[in-house]
PDB file of N, CA and C in Angstrom:
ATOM      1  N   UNK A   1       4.490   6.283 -26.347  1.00  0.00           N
ATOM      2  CA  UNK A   1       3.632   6.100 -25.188  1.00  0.00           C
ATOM      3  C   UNK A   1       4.408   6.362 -23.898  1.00  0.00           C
ATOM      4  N   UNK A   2       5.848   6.015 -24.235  1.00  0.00           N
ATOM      5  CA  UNK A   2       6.678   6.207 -22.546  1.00  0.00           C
ATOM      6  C   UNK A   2       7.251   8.220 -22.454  1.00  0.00           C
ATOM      7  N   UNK A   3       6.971   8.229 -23.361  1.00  0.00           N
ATOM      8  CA  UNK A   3       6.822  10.051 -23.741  1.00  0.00           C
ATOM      9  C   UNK A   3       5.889  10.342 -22.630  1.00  0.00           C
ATOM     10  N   UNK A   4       4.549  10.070 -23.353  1.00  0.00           N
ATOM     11  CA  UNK A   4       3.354  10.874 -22.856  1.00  0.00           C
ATOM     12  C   UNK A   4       3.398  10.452 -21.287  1.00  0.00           C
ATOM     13  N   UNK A   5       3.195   9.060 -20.786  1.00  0.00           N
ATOM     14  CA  UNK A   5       3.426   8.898 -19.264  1.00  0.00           C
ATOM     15  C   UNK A   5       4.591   9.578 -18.522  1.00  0.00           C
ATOM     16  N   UNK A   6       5.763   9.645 -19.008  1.00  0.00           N
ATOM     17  CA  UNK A   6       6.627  10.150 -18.188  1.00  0.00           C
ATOM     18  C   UNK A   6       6.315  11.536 -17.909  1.00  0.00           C
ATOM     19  N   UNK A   7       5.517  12.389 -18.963  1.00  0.00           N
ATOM     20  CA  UNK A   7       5.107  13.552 -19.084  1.00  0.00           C
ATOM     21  C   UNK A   7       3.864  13.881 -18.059  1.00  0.00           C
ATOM     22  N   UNK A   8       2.741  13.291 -18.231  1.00  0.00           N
ATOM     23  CA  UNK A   8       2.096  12.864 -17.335  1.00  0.00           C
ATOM     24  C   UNK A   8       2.261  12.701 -15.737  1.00  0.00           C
ATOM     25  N   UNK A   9       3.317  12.216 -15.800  1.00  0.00           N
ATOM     26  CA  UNK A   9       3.569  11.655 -14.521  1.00  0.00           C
ATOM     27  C   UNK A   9       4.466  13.076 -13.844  1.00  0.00           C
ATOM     28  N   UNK A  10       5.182  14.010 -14.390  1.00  0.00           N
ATOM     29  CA  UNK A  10       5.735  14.720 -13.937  1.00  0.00           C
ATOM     30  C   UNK A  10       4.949  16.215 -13.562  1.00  0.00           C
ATOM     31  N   UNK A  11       3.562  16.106 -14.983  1.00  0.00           N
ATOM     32  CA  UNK A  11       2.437  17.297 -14.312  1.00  0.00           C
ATOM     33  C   UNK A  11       2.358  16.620 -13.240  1.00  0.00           C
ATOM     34  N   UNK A  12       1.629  15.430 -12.892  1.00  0.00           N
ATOM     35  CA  UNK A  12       0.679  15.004 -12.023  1.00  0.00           C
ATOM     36  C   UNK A  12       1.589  15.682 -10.107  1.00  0.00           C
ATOM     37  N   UNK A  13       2.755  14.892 -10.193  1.00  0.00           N
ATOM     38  CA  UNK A  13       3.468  15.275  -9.464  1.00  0.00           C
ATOM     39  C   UNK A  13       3.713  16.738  -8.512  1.00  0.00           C
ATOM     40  N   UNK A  14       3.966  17.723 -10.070  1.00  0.00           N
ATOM     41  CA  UNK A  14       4.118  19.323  -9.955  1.00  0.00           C
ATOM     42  C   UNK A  14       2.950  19.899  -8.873  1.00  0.00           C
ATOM     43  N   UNK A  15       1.777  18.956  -9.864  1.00  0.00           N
ATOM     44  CA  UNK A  15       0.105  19.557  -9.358  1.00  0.00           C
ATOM     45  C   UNK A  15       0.071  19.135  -7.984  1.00  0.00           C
ATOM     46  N   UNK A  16       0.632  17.814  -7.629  1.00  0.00           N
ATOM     47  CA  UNK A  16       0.483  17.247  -6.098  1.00  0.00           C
ATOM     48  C   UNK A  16       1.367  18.359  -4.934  1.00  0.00           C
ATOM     49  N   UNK A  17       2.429  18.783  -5.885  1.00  0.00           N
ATOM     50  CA  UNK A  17       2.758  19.715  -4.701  1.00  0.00           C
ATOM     51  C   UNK A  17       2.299  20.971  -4.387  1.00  0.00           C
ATOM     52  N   UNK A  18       1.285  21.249  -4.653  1.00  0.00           N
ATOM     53  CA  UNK A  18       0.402  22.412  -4.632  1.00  0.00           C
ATOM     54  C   UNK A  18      -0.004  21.554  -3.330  1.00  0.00           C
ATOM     55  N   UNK A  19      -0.087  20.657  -2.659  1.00  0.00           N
ATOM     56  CA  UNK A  19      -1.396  20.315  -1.875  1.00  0.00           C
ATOM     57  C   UNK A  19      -0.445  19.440  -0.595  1.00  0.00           C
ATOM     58  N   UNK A  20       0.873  19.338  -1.048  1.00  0.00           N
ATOM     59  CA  UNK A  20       1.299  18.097   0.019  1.00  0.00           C
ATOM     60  C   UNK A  20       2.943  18.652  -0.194  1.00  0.00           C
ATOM     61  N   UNK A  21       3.309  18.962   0.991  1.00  0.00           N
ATOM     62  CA  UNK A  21       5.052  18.957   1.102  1.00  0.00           C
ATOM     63  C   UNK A  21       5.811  17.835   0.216  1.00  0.00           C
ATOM     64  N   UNK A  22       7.027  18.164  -0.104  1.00  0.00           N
ATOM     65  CA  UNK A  22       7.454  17.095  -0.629  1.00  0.00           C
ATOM     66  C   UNK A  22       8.243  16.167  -0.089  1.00  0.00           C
ATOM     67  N   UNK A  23       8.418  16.238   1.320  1.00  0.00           N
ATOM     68  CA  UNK A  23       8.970  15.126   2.244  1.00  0.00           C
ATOM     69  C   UNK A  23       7.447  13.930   1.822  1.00  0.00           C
ATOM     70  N   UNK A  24       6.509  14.672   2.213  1.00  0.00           N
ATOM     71  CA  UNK A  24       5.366  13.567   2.087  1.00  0.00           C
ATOM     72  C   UNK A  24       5.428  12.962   1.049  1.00  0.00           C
ATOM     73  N   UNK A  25       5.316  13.584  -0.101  1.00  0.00           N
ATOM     74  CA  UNK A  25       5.471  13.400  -1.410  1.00  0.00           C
ATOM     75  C   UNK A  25       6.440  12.461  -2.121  1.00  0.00           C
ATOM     76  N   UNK A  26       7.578  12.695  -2.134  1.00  0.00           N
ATOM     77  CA  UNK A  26       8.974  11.700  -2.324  1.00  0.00           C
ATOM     78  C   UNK A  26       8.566  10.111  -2.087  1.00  0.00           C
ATOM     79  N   UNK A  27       8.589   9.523  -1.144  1.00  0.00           N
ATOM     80  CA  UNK A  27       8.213   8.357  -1.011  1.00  0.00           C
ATOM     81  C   UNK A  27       7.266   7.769  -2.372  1.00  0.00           C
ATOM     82  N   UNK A  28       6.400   8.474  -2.524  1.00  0.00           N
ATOM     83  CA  UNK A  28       5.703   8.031  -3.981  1.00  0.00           C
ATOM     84  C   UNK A  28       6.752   8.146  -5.194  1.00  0.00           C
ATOM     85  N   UNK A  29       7.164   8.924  -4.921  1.00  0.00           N
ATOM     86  CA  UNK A  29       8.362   8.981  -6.425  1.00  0.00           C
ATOM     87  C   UNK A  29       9.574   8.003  -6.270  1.00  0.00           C
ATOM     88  N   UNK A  30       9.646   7.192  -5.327  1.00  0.00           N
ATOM     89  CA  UNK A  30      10.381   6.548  -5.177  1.00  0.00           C
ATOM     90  C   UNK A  30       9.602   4.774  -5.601  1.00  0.00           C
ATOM     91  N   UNK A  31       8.528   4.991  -5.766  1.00  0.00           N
ATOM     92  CA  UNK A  31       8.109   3.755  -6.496  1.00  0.00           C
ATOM     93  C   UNK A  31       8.252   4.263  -8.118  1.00  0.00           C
ATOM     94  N   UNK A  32       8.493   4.836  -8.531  1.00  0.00           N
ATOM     95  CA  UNK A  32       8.861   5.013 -10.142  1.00  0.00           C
ATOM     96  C   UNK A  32       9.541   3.550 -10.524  1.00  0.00           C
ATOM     97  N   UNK A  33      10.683   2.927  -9.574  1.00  0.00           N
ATOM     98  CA  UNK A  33      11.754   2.322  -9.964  1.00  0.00           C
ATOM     99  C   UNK A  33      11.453   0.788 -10.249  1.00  0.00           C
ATOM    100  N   UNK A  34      10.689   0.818  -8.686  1.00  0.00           N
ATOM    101  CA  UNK A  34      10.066  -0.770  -8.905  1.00  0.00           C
ATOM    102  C   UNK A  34       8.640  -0.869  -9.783  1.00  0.00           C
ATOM    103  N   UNK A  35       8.399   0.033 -10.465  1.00  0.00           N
ATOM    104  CA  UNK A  35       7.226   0.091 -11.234  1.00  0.00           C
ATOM    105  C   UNK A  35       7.617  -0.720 -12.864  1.00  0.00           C
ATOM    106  N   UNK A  36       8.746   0.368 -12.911  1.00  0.00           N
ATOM    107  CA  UNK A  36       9.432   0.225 -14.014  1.00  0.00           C
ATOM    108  C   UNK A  36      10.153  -1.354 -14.303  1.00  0.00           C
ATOM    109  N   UNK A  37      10.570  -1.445 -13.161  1.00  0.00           N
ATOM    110  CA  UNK A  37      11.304  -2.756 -12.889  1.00  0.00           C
ATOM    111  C   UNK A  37      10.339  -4.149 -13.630  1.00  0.00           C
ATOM    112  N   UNK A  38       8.943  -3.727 -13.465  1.00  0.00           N
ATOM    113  CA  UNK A  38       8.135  -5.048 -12.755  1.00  0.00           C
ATOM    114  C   UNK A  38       7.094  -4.647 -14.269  1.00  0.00           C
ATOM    115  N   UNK A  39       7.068  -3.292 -14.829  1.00  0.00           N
ATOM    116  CA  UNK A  39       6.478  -3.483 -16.164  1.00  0.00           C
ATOM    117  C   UNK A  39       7.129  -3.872 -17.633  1.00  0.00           C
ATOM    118  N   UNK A  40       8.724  -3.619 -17.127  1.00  0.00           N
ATOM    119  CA  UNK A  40       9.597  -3.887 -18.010  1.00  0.00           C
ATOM    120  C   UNK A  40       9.415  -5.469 -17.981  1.00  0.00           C
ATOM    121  N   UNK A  41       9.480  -6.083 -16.956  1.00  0.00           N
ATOM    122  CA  UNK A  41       9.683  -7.436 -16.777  1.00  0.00           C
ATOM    123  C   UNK A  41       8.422  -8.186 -17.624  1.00  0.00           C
ATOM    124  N   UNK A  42       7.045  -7.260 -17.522  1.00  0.00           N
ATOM    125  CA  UNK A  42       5.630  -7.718 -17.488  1.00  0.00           C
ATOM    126  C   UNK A  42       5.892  -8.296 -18.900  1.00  0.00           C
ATOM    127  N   UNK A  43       6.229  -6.628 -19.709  1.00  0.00           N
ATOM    128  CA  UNK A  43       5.734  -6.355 -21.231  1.00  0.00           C
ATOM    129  C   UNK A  43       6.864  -6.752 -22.140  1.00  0.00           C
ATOM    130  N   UNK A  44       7.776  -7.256 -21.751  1.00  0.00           N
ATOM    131  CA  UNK A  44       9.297  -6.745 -22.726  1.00  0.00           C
ATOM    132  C   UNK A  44       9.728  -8.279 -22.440  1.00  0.00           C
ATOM    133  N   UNK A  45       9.805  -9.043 -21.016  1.00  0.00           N
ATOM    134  CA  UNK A  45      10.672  -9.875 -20.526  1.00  0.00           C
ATOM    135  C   UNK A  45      11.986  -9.450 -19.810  1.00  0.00           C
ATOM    136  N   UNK A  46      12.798  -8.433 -19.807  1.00  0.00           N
ATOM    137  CA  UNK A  46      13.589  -8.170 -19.375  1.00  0.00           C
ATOM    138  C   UNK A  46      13.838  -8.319 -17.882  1.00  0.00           C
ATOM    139  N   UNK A  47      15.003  -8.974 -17.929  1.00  0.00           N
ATOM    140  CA  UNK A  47      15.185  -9.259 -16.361  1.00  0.00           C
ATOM    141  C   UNK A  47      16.397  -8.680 -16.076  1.00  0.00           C
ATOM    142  N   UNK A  48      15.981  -7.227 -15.444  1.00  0.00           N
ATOM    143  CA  UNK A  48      16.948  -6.010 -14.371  1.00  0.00           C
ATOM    144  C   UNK A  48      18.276  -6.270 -13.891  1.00  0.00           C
ATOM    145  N   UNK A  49      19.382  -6.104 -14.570  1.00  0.00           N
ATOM    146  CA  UNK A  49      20.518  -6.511 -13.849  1.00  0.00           C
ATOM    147  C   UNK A  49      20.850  -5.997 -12.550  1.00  0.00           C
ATOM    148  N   UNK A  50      21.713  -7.096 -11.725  1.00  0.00           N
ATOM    149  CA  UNK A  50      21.885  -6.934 -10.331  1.00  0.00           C
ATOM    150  C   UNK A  50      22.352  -5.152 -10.260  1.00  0.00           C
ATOM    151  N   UNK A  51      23.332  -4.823 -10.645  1.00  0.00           N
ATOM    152  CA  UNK A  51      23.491  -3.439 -10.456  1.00  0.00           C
ATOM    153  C   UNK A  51      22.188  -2.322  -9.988  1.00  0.00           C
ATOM    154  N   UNK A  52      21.324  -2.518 -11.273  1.00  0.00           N
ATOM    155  CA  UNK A  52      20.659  -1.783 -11.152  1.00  0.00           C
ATOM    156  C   UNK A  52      19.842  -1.905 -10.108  1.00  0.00           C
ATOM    157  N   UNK A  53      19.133  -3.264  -9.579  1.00  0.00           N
ATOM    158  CA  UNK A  53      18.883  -3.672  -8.442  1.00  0.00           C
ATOM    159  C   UNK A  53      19.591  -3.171  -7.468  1.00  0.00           C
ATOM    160  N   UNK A  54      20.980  -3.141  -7.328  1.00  0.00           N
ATOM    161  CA  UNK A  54      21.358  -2.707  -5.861  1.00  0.00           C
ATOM    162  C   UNK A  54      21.152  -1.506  -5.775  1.00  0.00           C
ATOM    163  N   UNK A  55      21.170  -0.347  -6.663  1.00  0.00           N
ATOM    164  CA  UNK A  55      21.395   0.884  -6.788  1.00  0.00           C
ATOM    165  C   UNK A  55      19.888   1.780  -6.613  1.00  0.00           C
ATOM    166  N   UNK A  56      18.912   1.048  -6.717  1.00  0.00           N
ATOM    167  CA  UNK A  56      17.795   1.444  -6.786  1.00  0.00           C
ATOM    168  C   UNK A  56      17.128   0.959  -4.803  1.00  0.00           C
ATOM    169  N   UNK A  57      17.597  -0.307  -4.188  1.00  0.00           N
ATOM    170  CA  UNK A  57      17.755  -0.346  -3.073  1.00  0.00           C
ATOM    171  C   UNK A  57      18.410   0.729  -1.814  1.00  0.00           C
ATOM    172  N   UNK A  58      19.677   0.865  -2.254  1.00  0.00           N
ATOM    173  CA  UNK A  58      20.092   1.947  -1.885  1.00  0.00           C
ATOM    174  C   UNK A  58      19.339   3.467  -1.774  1.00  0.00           C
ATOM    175  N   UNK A  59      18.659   3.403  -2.944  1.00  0.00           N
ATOM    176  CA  UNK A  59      18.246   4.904  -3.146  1.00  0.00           C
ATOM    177  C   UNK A  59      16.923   4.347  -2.337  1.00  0.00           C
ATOM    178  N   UNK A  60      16.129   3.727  -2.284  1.00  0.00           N
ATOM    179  CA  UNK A  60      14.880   3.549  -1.993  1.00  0.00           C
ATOM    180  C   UNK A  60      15.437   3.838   0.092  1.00  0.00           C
ATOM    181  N   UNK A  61      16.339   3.179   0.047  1.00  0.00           N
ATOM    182  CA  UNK A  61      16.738   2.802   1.525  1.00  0.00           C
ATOM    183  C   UNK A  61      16.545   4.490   2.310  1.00  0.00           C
ATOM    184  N   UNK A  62      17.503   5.195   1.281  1.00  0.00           N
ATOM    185  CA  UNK A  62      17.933   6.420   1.220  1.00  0.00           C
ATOM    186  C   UNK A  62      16.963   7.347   1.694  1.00  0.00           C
ATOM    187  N   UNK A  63      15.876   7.648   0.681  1.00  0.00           N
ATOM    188  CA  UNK A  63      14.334   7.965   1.366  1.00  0.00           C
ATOM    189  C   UNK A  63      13.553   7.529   1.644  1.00  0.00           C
ATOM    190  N   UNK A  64      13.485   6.009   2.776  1.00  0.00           N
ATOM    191  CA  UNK A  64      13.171   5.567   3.681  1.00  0.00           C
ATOM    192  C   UNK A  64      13.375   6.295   4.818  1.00  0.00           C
ATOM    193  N   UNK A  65      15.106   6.275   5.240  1.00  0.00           N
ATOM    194  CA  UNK A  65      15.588   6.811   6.104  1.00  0.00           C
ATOM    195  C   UNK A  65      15.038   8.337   6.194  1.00  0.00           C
ATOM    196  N   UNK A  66      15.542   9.316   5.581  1.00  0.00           N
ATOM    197  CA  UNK A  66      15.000  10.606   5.396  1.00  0.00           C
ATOM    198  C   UNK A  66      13.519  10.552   5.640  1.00  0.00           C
ATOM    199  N   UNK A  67      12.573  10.067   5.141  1.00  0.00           N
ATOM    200  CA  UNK A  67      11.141  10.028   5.673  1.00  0.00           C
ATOM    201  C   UNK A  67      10.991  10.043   7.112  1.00  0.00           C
ATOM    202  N   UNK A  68      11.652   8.825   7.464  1.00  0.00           N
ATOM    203  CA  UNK A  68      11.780   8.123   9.203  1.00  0.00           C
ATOM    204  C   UNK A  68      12.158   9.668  10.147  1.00  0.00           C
ATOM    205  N   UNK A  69      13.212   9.731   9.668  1.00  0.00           N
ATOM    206  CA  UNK A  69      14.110  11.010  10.009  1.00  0.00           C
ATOM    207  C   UNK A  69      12.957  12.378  10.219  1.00  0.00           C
ATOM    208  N   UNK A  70      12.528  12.766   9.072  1.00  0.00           N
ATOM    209  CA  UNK A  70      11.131  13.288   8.932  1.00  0.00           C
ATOM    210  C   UNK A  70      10.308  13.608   9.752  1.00  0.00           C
ATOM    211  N   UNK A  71       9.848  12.536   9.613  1.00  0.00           N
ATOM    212  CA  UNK A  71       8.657  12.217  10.860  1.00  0.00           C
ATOM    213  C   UNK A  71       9.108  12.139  11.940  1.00  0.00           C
ATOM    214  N   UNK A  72       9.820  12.021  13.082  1.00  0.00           N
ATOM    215  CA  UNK A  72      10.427  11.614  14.074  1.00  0.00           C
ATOM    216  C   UNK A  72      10.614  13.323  14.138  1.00  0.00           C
ATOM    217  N   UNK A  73      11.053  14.292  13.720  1.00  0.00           N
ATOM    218  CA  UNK A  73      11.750  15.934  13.835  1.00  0.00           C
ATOM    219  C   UNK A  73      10.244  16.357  13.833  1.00  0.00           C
ATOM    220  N   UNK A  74       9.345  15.854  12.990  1.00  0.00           N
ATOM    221  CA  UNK A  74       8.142  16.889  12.483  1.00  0.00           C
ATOM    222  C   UNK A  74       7.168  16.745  14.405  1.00  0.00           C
ATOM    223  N   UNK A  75       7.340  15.215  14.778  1.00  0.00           N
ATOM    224  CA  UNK A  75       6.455  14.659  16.048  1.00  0.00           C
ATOM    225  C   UNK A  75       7.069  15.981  17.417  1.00  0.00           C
ATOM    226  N   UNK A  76       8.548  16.109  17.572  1.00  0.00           N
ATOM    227  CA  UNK A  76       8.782  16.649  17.963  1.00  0.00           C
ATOM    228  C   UNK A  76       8.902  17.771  18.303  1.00  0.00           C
ATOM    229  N   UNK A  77       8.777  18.433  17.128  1.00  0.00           N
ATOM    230  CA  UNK A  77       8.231  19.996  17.034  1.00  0.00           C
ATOM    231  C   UNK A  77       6.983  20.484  17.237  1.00  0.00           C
ATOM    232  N   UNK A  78       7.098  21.568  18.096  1.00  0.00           N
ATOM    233  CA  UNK A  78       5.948  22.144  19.267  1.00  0.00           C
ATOM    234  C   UNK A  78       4.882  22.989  18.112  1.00  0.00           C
ATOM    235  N   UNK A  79       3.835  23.339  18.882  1.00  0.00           N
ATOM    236  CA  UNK A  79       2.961  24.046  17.722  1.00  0.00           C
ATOM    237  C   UNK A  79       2.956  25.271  18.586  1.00  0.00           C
ATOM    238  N   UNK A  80       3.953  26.312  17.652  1.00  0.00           N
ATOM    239  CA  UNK A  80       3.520  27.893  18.517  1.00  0.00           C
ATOM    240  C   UNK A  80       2.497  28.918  17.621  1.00  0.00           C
ATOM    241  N   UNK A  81       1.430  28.048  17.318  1.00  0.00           N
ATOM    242  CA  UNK A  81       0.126  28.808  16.605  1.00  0.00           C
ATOM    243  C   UNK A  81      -0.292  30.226  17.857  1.00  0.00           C
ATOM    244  N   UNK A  82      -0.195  31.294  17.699  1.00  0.00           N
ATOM    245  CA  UNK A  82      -0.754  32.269  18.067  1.00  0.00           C
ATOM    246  C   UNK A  82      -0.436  32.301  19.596  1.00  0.00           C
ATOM    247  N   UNK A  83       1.405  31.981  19.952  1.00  0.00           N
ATOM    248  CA  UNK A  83       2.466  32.574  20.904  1.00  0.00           C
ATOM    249  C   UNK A  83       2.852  33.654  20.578  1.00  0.00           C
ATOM    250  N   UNK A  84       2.928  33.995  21.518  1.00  0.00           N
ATOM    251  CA  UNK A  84       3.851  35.873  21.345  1.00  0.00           C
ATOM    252  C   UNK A  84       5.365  35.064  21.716  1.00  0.00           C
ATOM    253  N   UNK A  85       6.158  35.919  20.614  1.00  0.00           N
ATOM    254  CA  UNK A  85       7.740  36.025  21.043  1.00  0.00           C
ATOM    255  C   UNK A  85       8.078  36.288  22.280  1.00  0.00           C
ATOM    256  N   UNK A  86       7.564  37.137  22.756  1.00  0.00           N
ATOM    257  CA  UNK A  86       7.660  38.139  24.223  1.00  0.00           C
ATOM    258  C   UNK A  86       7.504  37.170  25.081  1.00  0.00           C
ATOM    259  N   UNK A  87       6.606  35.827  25.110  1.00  0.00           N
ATOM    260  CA  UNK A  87       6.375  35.104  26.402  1.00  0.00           C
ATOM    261  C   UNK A  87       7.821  34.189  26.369  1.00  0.00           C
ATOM    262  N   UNK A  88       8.158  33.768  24.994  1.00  0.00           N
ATOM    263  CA  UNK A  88       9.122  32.648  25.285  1.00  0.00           C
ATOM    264  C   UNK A  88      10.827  32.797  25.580  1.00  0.00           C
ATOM    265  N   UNK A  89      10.871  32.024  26.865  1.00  0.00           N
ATOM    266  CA  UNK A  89      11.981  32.206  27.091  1.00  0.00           C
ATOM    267  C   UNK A  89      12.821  31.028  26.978  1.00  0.00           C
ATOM    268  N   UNK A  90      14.342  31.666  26.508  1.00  0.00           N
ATOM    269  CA  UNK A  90      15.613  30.736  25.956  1.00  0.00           C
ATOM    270  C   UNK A  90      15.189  29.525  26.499  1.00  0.00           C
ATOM    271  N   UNK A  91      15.883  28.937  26.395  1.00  0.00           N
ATOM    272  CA  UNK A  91      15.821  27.283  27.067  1.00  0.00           C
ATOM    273  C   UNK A  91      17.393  26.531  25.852  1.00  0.00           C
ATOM    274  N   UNK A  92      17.956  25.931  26.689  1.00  0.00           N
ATOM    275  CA  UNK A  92      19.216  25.337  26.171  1.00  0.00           C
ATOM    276  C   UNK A  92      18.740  23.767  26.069  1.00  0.00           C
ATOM    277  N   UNK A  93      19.231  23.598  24.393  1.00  0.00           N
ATOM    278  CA  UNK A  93      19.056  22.804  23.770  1.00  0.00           C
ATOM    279  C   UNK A  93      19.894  21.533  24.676  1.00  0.00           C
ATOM    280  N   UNK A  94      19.036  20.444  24.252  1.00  0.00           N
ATOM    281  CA  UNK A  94      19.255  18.997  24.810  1.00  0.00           C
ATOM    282  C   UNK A  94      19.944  18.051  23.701  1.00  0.00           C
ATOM    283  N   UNK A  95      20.784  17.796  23.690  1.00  0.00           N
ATOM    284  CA  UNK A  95      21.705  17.210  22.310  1.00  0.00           C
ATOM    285  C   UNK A  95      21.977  15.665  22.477  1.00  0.00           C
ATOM    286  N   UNK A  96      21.043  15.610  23.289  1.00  0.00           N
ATOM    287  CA  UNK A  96      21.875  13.946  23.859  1.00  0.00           C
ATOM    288  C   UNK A  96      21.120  12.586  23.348  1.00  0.00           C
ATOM    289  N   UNK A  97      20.601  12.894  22.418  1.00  0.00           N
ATOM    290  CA  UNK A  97      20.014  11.411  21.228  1.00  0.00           C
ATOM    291  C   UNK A  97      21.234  10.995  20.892  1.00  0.00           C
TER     292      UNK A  97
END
């Protein structure tokens, strides 16, 4: 059964990126961990050693940040839908964040 879902879960995914970047995307794949965490715990009893806990924090933290990061570059960027090259002129970059 953890065959067919993991299988499942990796069409489903493939198919989602037909429709959604995968910056957007990621954040969902990043609940895989605490899913796992919390059905293992449900069905089995198993209780997650600290390691794996920290390591899965980290990573979650990881593309948190990158999302944040993300979004914050994507807000900032101008929309040159149907500019001519020819009108725009240089302009020197501002580096001072």
């Amino acid at each position: 059964m953890v065959i067919v879902c993991a299988i499942a879960t990796h069409i489903l995914f493939t198919e989602a990126l037909k429709y959604a970047p995968a910056s957007t995307l990621q954040p969902f794949n990043f609940l895989a961990l605490p899913v796992a965490v919390l059905l293992s715990f449900l069905f089995f009893g198993y209780i997650t050693d600290i390691i794996t806990v920290v390591g899965g924090a980290v990573t979650i933290a990881a593309g948190v940040m990158v999302w944040v990061r993300e979004r914050k570059r994507n807000i900032i960027k101008p929309n040159l839908t149907g500019v001519k090259l020819s009108n725009i002129k240089p302009v020197l970059a501002d580096h001072s964040y």
